[in-house]
Protein backbone atom coordinates (compact mmCIF):
# COMPACT_ATOMS: atom_id res chain seq x y z
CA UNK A 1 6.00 15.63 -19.97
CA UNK A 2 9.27 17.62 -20.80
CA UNK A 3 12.25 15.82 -20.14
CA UNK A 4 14.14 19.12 -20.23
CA UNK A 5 16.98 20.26 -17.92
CA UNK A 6 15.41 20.32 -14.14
CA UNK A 7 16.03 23.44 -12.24
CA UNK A 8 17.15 22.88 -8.55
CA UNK A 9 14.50 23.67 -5.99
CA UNK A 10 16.24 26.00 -3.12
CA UNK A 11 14.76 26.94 -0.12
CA UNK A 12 12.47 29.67 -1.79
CA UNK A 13 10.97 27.52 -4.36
CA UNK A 14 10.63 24.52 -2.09
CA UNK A 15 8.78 26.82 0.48
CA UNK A 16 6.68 28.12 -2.25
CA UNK A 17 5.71 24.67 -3.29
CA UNK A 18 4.67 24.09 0.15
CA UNK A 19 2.82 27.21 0.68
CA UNK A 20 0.53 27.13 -2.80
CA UNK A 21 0.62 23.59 -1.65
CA UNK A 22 -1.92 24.43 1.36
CA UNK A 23 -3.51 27.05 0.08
CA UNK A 24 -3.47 27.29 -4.12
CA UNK A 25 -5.08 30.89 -3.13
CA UNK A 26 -2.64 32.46 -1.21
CA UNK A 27 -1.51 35.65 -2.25
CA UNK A 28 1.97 36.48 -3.33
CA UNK A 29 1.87 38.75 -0.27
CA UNK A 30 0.97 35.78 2.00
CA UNK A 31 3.70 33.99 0.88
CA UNK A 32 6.56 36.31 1.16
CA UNK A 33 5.49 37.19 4.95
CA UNK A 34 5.42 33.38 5.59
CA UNK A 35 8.66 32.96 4.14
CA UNK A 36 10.20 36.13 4.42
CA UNK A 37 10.52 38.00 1.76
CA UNK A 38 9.24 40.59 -0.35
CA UNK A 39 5.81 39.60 -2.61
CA UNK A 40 7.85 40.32 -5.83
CA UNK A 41 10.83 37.98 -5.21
CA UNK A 42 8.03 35.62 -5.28
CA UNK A 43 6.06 36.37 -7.90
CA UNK A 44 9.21 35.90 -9.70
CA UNK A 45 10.09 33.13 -8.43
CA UNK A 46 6.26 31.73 -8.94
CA UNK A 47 6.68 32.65 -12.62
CA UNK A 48 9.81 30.75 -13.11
CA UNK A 49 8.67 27.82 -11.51
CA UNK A 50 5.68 27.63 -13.90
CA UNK A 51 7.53 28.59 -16.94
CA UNK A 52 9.83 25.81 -16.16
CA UNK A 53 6.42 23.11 -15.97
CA UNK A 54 7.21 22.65 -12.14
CA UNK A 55 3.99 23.96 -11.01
CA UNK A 56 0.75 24.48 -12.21
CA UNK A 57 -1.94 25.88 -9.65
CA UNK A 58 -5.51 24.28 -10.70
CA UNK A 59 -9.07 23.83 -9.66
CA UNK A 60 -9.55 20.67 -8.42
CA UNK A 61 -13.15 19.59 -8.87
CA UNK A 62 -15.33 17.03 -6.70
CA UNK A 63 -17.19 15.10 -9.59
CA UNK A 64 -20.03 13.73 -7.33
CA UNK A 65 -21.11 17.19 -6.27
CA UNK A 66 -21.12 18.26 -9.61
CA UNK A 67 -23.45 15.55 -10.79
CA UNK A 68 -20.41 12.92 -12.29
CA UNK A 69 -21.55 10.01 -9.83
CA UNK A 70 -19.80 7.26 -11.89
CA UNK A 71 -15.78 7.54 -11.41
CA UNK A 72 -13.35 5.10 -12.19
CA UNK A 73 -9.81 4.28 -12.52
CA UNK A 74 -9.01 1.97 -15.91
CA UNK A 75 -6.05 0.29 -16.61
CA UNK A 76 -5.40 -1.03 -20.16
CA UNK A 77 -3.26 -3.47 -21.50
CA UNK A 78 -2.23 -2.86 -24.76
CA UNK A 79 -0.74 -5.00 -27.37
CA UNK A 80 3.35 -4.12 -27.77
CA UNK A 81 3.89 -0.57 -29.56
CA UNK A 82 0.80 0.86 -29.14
CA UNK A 83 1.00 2.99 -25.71
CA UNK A 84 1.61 6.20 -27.38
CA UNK A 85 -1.26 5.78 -29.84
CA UNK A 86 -3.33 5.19 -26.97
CA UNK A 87 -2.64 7.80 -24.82
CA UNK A 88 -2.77 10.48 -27.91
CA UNK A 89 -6.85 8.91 -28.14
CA UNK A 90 -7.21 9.50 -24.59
CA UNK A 91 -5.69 12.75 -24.39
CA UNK A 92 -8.07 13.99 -26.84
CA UNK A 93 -11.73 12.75 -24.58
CA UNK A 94 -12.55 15.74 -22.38
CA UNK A 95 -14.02 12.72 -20.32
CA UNK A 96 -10.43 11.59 -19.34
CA UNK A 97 -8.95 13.68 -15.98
CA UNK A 98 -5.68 12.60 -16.70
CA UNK A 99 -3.93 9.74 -18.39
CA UNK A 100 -0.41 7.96 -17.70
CA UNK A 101 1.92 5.34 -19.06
CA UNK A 102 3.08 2.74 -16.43
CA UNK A 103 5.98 0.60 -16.40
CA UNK A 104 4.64 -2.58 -14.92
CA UNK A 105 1.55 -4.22 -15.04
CA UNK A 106 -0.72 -1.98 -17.10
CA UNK A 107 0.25 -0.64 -19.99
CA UNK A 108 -1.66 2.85 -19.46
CA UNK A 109 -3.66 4.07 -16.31
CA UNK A 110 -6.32 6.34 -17.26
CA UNK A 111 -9.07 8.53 -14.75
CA UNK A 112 -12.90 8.91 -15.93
CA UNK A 113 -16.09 10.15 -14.90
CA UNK A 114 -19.57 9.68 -16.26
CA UNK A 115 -23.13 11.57 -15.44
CA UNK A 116 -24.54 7.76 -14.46
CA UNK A 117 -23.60 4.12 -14.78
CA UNK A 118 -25.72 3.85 -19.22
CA UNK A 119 -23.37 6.95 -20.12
CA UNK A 120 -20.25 5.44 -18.29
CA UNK A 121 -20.78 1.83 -20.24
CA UNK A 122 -21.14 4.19 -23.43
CA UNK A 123 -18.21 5.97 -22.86
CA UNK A 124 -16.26 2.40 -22.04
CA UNK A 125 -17.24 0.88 -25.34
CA UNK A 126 -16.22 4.16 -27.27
CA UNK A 127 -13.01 4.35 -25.46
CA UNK A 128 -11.96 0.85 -25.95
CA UNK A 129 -12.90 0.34 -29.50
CA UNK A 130 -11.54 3.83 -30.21
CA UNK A 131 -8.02 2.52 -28.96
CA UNK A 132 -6.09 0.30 -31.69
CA UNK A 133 -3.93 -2.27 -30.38
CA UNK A 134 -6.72 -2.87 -27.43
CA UNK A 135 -6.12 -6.12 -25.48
CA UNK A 136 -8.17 -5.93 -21.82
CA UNK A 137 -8.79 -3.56 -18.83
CA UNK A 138 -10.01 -3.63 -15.85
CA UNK A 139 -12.43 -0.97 -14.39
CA UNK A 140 -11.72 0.00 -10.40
CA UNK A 141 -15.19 1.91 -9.84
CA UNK A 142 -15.45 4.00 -6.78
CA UNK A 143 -18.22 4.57 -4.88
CA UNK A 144 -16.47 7.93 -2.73
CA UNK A 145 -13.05 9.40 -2.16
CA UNK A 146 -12.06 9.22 1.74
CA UNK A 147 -8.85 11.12 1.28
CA UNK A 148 -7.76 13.26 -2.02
CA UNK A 149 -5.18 15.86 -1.77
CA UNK A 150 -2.12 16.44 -4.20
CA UNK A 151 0.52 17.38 -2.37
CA UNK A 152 4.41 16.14 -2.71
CA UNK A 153 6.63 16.09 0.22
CA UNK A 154 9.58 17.98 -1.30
CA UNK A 155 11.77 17.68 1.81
CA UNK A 156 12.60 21.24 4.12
CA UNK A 157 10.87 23.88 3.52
């Protein structure tokens, strides 16, 4: 992540946010006549936001519909000095969704899925004796996801 400068969110960005927020799809168009202004202030304003890293509008896919029935959450411990390494591993495994470092408890919380439960135990063992300065994990399988949304409450809008 880029510890740069942070630009401050005004009303415009913040109700930007908000709108691509509920709808990822909605036109610049849609936007401006639900905030008020005209499509191109924000298609700038769009642009700066992601140029700056403070949005990124993805595809969020549902991995048992497309056949990825084994998801889990891992959380490794690590032995001192070796989070970094780590994370550059699991960066690298188009298996991993996303990976983060924590500050407490785990030393790196990590997000995969697997076509069944053989290629998930596969993928396990490769991951873990892939990672130098390995210590223990523990696997939080999940059998279904009863609420999944990424949204941050960025206060008025």
């Amino acid at each position: 992540m880029d510890d740069g400068p942070l630009m401050e969110l005004d009303a415009l960005s913040r109700g930007i946010i908000v709108a691509l927020q509920d709808d990822g799809r909605a036109s610049f168009r849609e936007i401006g006549m639900r905030l008020g202004v005209a499509p191109n202030t924000v298609r700038a304003r769009y642009r700066l936001l992601q140029e700056q890293g403070i949005i990124d509008v993805i595809a969020v896919p549902n991995h048992w519909k497309m056949g990825l029935t084994c998801h889990a959450t891992i959380g490794l411990k690590l032995r001192p000095g070796y989070a970094e390494q780590a994370i550059a591993v699991l960066q690298a495994r188009r298996e991993v969704a996303w990976v983060g470092r924590l500050l407490n408890g785990y030393d790196v919380l990590l997000e995969v899925a697997a076509t069944d439960a053989l290629t998930f135990v596969r993928l396990k063992e490769e991951l873990f004796t892939a990672i130098e300065g390995f210590v223990d994990a523990d696997v939080f399988m999940m059998s279904d996801v009863r609420k999944f949304r990424y949204r941050i409450e960025i206060g008025d809008a």
